[in-house]
Protein backbone atom coordinates (compact mmCIF):
# COMPACT_ATOMS: atom_id res chain seq x y z
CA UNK A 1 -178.59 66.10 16.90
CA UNK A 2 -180.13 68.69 14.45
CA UNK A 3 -180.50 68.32 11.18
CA UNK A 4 -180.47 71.76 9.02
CA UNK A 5 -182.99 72.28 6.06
CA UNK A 6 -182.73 75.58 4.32
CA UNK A 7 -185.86 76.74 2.54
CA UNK A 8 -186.89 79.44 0.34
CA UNK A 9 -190.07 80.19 -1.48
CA UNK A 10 -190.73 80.11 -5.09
CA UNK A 11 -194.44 81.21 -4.74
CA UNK A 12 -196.99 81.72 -1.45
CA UNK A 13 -197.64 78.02 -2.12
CA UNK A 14 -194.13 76.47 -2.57
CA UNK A 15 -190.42 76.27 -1.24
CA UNK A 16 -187.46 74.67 -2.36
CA UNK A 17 -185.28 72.91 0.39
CA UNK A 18 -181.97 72.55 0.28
CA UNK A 19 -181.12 68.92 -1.36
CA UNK A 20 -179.68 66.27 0.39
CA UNK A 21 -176.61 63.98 -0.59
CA UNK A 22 -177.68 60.08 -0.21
CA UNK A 23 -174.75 58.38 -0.84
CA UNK A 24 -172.76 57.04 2.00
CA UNK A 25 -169.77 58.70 3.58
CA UNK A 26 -166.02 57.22 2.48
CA UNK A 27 -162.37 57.60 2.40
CA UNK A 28 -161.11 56.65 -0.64
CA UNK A 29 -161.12 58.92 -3.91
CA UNK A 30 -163.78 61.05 -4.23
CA UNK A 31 -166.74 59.46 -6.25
CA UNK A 32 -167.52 60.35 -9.57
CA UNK A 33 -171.30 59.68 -9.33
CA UNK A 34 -173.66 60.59 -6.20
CA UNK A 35 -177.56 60.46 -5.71
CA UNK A 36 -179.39 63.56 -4.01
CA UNK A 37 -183.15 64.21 -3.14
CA UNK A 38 -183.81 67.51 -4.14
CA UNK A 39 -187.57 68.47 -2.53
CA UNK A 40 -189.96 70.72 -2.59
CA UNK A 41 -192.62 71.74 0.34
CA UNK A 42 -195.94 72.64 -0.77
CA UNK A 43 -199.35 73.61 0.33
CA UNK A 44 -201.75 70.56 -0.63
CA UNK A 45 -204.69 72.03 1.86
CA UNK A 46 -207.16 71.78 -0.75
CA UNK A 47 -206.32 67.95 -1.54
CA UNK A 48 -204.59 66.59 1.35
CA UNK A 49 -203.08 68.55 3.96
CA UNK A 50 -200.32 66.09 4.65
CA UNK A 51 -199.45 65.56 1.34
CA UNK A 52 -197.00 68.63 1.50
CA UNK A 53 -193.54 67.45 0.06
CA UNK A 54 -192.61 66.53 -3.42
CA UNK A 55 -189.18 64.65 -4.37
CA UNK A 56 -186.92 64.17 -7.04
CA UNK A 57 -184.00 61.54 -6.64
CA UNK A 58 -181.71 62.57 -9.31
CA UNK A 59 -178.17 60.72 -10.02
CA UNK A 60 -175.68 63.17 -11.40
CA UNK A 61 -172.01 62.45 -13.02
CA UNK A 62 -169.07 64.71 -12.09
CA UNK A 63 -167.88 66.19 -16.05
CA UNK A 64 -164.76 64.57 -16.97
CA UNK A 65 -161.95 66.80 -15.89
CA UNK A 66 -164.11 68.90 -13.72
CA UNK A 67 -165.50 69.07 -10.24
CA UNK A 68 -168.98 69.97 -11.77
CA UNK A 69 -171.59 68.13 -11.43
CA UNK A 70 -173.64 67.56 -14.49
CA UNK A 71 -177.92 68.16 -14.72
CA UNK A 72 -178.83 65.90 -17.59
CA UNK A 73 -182.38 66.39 -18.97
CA UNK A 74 -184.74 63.13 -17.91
CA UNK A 75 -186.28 61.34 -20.76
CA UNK A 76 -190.14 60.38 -21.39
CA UNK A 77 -190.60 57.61 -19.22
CA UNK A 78 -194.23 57.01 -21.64
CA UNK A 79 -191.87 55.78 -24.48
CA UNK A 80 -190.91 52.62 -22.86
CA UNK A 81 -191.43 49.80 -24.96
CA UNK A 82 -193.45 46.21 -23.76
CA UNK A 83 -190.60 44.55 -21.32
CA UNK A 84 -188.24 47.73 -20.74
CA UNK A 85 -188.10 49.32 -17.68
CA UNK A 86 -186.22 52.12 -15.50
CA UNK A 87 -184.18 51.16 -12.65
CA UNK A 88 -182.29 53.08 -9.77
CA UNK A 89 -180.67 51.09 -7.30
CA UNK A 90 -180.78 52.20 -3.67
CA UNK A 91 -177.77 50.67 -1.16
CA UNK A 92 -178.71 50.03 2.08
CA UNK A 93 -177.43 53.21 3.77
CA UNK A 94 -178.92 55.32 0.81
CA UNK A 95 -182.57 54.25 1.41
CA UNK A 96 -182.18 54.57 5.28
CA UNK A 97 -180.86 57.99 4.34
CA UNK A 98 -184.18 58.09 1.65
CA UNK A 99 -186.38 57.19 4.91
CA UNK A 100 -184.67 59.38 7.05
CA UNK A 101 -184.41 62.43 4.59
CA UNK A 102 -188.39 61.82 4.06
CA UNK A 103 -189.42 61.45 7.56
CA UNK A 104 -187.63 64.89 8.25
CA UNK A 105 -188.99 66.90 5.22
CA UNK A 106 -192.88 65.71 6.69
CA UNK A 107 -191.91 67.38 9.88
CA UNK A 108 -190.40 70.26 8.35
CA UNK A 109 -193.62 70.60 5.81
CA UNK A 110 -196.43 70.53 9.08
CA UNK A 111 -194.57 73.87 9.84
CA UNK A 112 -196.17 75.28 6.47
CA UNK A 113 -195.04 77.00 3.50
CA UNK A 114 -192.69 79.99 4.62
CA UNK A 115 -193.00 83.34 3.54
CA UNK A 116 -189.28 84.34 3.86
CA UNK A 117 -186.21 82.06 3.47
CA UNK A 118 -185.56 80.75 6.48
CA UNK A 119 -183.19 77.90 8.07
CA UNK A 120 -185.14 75.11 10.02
CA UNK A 121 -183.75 72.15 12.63
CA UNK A 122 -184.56 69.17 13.38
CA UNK A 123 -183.93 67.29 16.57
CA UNK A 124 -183.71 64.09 16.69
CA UNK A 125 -185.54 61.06 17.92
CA UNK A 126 -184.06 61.46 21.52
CA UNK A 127 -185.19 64.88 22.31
CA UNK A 128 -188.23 64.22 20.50
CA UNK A 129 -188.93 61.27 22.68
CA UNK A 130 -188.43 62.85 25.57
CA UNK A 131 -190.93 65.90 24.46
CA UNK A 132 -193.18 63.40 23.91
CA UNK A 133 -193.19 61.92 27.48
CA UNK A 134 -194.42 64.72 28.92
CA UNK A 135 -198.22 65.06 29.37
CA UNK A 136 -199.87 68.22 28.57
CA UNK A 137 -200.01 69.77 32.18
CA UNK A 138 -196.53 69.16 32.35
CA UNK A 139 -195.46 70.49 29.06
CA UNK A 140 -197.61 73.70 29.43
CA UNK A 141 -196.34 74.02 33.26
CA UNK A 142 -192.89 73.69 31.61
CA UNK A 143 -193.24 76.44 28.98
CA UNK A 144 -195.01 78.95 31.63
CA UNK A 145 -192.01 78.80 33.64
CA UNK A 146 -189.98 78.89 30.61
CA UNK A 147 -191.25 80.36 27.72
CA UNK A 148 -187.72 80.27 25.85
CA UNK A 149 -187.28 76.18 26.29
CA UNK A 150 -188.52 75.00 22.81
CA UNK A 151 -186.09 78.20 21.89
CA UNK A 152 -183.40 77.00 23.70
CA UNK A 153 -183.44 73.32 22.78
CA UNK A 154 -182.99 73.94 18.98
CA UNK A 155 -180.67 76.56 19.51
CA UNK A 156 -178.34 73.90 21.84
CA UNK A 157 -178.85 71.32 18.91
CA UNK A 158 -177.57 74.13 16.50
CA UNK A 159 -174.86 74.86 18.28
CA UNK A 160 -173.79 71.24 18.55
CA UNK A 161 -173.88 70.52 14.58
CA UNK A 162 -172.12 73.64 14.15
CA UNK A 163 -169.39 72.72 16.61
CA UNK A 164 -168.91 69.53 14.75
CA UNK A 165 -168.99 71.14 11.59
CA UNK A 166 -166.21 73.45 12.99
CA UNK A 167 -164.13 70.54 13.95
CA UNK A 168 -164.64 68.78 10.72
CA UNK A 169 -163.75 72.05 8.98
CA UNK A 170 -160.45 72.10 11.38
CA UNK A 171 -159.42 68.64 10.83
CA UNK A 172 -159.48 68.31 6.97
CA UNK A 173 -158.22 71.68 6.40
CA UNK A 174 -154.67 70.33 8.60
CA UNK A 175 -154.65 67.17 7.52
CA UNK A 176 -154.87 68.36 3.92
CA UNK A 177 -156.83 65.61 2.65
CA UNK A 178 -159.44 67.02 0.82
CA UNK A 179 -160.64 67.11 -2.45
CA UNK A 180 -162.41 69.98 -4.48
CA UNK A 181 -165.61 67.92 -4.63
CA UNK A 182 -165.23 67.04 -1.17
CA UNK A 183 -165.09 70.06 0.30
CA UNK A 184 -167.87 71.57 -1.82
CA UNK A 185 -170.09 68.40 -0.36
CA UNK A 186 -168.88 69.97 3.22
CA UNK A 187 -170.20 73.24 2.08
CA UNK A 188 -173.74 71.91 0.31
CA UNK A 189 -174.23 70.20 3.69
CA UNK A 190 -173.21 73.22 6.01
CA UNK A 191 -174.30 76.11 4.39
CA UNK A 192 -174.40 78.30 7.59
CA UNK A 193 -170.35 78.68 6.59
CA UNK A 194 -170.77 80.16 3.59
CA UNK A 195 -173.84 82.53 4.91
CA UNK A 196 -171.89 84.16 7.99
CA UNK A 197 -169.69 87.24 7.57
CA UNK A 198 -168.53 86.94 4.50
CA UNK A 199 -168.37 90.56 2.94
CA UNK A 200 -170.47 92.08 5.96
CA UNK A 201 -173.57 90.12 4.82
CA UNK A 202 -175.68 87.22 5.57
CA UNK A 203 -175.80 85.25 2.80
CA UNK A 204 -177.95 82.19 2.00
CA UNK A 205 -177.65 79.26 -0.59
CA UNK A 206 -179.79 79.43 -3.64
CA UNK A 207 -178.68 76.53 -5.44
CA UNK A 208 -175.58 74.18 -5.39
CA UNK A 209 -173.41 73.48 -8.55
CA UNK A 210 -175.74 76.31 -10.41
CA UNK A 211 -175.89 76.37 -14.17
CA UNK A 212 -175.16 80.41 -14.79
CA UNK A 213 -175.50 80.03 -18.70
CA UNK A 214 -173.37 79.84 -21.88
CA UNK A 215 -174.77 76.56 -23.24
CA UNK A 216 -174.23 76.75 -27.28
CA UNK A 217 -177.30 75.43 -29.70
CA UNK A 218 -175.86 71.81 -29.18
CA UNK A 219 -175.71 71.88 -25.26
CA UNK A 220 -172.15 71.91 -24.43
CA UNK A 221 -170.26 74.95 -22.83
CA UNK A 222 -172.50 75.56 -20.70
CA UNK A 223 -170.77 77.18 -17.17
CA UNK A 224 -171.21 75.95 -13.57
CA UNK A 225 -170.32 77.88 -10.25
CA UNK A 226 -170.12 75.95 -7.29
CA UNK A 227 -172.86 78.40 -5.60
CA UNK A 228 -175.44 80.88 -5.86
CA UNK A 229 -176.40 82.92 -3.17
CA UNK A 230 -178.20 85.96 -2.31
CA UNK A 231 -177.63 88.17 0.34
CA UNK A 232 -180.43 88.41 3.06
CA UNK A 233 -182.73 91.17 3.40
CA UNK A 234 -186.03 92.78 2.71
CA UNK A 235 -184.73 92.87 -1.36
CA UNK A 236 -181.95 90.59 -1.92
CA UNK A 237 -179.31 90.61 -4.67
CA UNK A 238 -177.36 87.27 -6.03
CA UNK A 239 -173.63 86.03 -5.49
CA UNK A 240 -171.62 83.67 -7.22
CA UNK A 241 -169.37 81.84 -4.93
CA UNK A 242 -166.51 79.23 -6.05
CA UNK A 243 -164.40 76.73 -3.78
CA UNK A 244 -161.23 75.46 -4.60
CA UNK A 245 -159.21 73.57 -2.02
CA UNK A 246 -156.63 74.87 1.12
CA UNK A 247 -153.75 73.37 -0.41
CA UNK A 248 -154.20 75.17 -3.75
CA UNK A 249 -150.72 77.51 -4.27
CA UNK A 250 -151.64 81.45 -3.71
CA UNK A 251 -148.12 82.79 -4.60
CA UNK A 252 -145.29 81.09 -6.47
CA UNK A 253 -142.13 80.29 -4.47
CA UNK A 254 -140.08 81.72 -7.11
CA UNK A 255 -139.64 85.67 -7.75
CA UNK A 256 -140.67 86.50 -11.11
CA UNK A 257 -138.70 89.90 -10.87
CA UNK A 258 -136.84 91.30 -7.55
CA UNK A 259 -139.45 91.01 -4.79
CA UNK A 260 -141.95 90.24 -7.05
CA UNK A 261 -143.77 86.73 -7.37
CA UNK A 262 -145.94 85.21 -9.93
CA UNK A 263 -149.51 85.08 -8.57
CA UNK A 264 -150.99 81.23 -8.16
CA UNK A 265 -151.81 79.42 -11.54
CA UNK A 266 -154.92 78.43 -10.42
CA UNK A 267 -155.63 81.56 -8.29
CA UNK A 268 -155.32 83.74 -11.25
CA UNK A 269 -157.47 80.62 -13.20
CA UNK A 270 -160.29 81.16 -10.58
CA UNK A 271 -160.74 84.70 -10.43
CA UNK A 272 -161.26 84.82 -14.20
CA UNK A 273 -163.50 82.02 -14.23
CA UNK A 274 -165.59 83.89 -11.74
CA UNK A 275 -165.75 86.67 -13.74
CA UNK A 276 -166.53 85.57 -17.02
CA UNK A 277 -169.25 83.64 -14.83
CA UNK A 278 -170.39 86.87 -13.44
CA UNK A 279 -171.00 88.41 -16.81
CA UNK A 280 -172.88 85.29 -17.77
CA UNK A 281 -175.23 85.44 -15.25
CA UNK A 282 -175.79 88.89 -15.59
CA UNK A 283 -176.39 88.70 -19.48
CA UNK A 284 -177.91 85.55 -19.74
CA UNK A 285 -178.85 83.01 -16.80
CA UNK A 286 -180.66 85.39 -14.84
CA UNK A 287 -182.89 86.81 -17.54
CA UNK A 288 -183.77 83.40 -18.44
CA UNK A 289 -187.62 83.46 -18.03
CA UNK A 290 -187.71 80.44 -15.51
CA UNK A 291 -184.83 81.75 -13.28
CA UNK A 292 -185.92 85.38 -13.61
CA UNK A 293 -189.65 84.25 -12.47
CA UNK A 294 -187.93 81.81 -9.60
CA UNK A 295 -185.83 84.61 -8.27
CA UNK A 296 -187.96 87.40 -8.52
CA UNK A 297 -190.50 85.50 -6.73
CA UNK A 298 -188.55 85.41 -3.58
CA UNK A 299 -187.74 89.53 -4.32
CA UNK A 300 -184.16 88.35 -5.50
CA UNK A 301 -182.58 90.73 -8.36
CA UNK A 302 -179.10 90.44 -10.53
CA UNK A 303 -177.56 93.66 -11.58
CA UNK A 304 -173.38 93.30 -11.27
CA UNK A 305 -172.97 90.32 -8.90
CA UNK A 306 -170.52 90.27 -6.77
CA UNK A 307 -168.29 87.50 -6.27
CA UNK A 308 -166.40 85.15 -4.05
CA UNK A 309 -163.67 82.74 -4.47
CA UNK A 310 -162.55 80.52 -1.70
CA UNK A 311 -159.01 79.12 -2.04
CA UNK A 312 -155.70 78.42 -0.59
CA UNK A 313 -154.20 79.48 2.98
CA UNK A 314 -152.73 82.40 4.37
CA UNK A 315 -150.01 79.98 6.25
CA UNK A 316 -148.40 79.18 3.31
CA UNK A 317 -147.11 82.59 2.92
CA UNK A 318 -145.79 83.41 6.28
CA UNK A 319 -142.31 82.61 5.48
CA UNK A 320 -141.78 85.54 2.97
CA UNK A 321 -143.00 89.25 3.59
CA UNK A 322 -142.71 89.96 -0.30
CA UNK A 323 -144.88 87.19 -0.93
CA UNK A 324 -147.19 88.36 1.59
CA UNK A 325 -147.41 91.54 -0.46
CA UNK A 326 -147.94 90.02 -3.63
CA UNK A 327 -151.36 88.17 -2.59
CA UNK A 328 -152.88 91.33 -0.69
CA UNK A 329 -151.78 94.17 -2.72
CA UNK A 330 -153.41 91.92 -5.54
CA UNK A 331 -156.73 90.89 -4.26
CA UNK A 332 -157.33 94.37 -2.77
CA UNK A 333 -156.82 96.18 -6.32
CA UNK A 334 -159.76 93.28 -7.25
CA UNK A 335 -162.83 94.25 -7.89
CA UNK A 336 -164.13 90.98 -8.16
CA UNK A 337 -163.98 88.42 -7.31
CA UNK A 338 -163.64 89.17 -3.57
CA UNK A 339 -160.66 86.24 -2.52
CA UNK A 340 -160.88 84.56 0.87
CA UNK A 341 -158.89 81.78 2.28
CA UNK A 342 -159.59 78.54 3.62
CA UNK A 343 -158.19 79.53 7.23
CA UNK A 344 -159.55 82.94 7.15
CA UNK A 345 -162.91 81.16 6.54
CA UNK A 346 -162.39 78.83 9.38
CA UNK A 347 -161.79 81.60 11.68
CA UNK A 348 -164.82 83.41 11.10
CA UNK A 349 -166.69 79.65 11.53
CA UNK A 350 -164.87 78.89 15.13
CA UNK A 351 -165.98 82.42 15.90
CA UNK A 352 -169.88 81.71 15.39
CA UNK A 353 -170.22 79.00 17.26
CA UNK A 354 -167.99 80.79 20.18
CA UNK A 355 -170.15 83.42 20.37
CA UNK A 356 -172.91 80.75 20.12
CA UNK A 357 -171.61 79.04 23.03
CA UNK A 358 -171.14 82.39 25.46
CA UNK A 359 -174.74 82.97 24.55
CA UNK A 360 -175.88 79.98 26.09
């Protein structure tokens, strides 16, 4: 299988990769704390070549009463006192994941820093393996009579984590099982979802559970959208994107007036959250000197950003035309945010890989 890495540069020396959950997969409640790597490929030529990937492990605390994910400031590890020390634990499936994660990221670095954002794959130790048991002759005699092999071997490994992702997607969206954080861990681990035809542009991940702004002088109130993401081109513009979950109510069952019904509690909830977020951004996080330079470096910009809110499913209405009405005739008068639905997102999913497969 492949594993997908999604890099974009900060500098001509630098690139941020996507970060990587550690903590082990479960069934029960959602957790409230979680471990990630978040990483960094450089270019070390002038020290040591090999040297090209720098880490962070961070541990980060859901905020009570939210799905947000807090980013608490480190501390001075130099003020330790004579017999303190600094300890984070590692299970047994979160350093394989650590040795795994790290043996990927080298193999991802020896590729060099890239230029443009791009999304990389990894194969795994099979395929590799069986690369490797070809001699030179035999590897060069392969690629003369078929230049496209190496091509078509990571695109067959992309197609099959895609088609899994698909019938992950499928599964939890029926079954209904799914938390908020949950499916935003779905998302952070299959970003190729959330950058495929939404709005009639590829879109890529900037940064997961992104601080926008608002913090006062003492550090609280500070606003979090589940995404930030640019579209993809030659200059590239930023988009705030926020998931809720499939079962979340759209429409009220109830008519507030004759053949009129109250819009969703926490639909109406999102879509001003997203745009108070929007003008926060635009105002404040993205002229912040670090994020401006960050952005700017990659020839990504923030004027009026749009917006996207994932939530609910168009099923739920299908009993009642007027009800119908009452979510479309609303979201197109929108603006922003632009509102898409957890079914409508799967569709556009099964159709990648589809057409993914018939290309084959």
């Amino acid at each position: 299988m492949a594993d997908q890495f999604e890099l974009t540069p900060t500098s001509s020396r630098s690139a941020t990769v996507s970060d990587v959950i550690l903590d082990p997969p479960g069934n029960g409640p959602p957790p409230k704390t979680r471990k990630i790597v978040r990483a960094m490929i450089v270019d070390n030529a002038h020290h040591d070549a090999e040297a090209n990937v720098n880490i962070t492990i961070m541990h980060q605390r859901q905020k009570p009463g939210t799905y947000e994910w807090e980013y608490a400031y480190s501390f001075n590890l130099a003020t330790l006192k004579a017999g303190e020390e600094v300890r984070l634990r590692l299970g047994a499936y979160e350093t394989r994941q650590l040795y795994e994660t790290l043996d990927r990221l080298y193999r991802v670095g020896a590729a060099g820093v890239p230029t443009t954002r791009k999304e990389l794959a990894v194969v795994d130790k099979e395929t590799a393996a069986l690369v490797e048991q070809l001699d030179t002759d035999s590897w060069k005699a392969i690629l003369t009579l078929r230049p496209d092999l190496a091509l078509a071997v990571a695109l067959k490994q992309q197609y099959e984590t895609r088609r899994q992702a698909v019938e992950e997607f499928g599964h939890h969206f029926w079954c209904g099982d799914w938390t908020e954080p949950d499916w935003q861990r779905f998302f952070e681990r299959n970003t190729w979802i959330l950058g495929q035809g939404l709005a009639y542009q590829f879109l890529h991940v900037i940064e997961a559970q992104a601080a926008v702004g608002g913090t006062t002088l003492t550090g609280s109130g500070g606003q979090v959208v589940d995404y930030l993401l640019a579209t993809s081109a030659a200059v590239r513009f930023t988009v705030l994107v926020d998931i809720k979950t499939p079962e979340t109510p759209l429409v009220s069952s109830r008519p507030y007036r004759n053949k009129v019904y109250k819009l969703g509690d926490d639909l109406v909830g999102g879509v001003s959250q997203l745009q108070s977020y929007r003008r926060t951004w635009a105002i404040e996080g993205s002229r912040q000197d670090e994020n401006r330079r960050q952005l700017e470096g990659s020839n990504t910009f923030t004027y009026e950003p749009k917006a996207i809110l994932v939530i609910g499913r168009t099923d739920s209405l299908e009993d009642d035309q007027n009800r119908r009405a009452t979510l479309e005739l609303f979201r197109r008068s929108l603006h922003a945010p632009e509102v898409v639905t957890f079914d409508e997102l799967l569709e556009r999913a099964e159709y990648w890989v589809k057409v993914s497969s018939e290309a084959e």
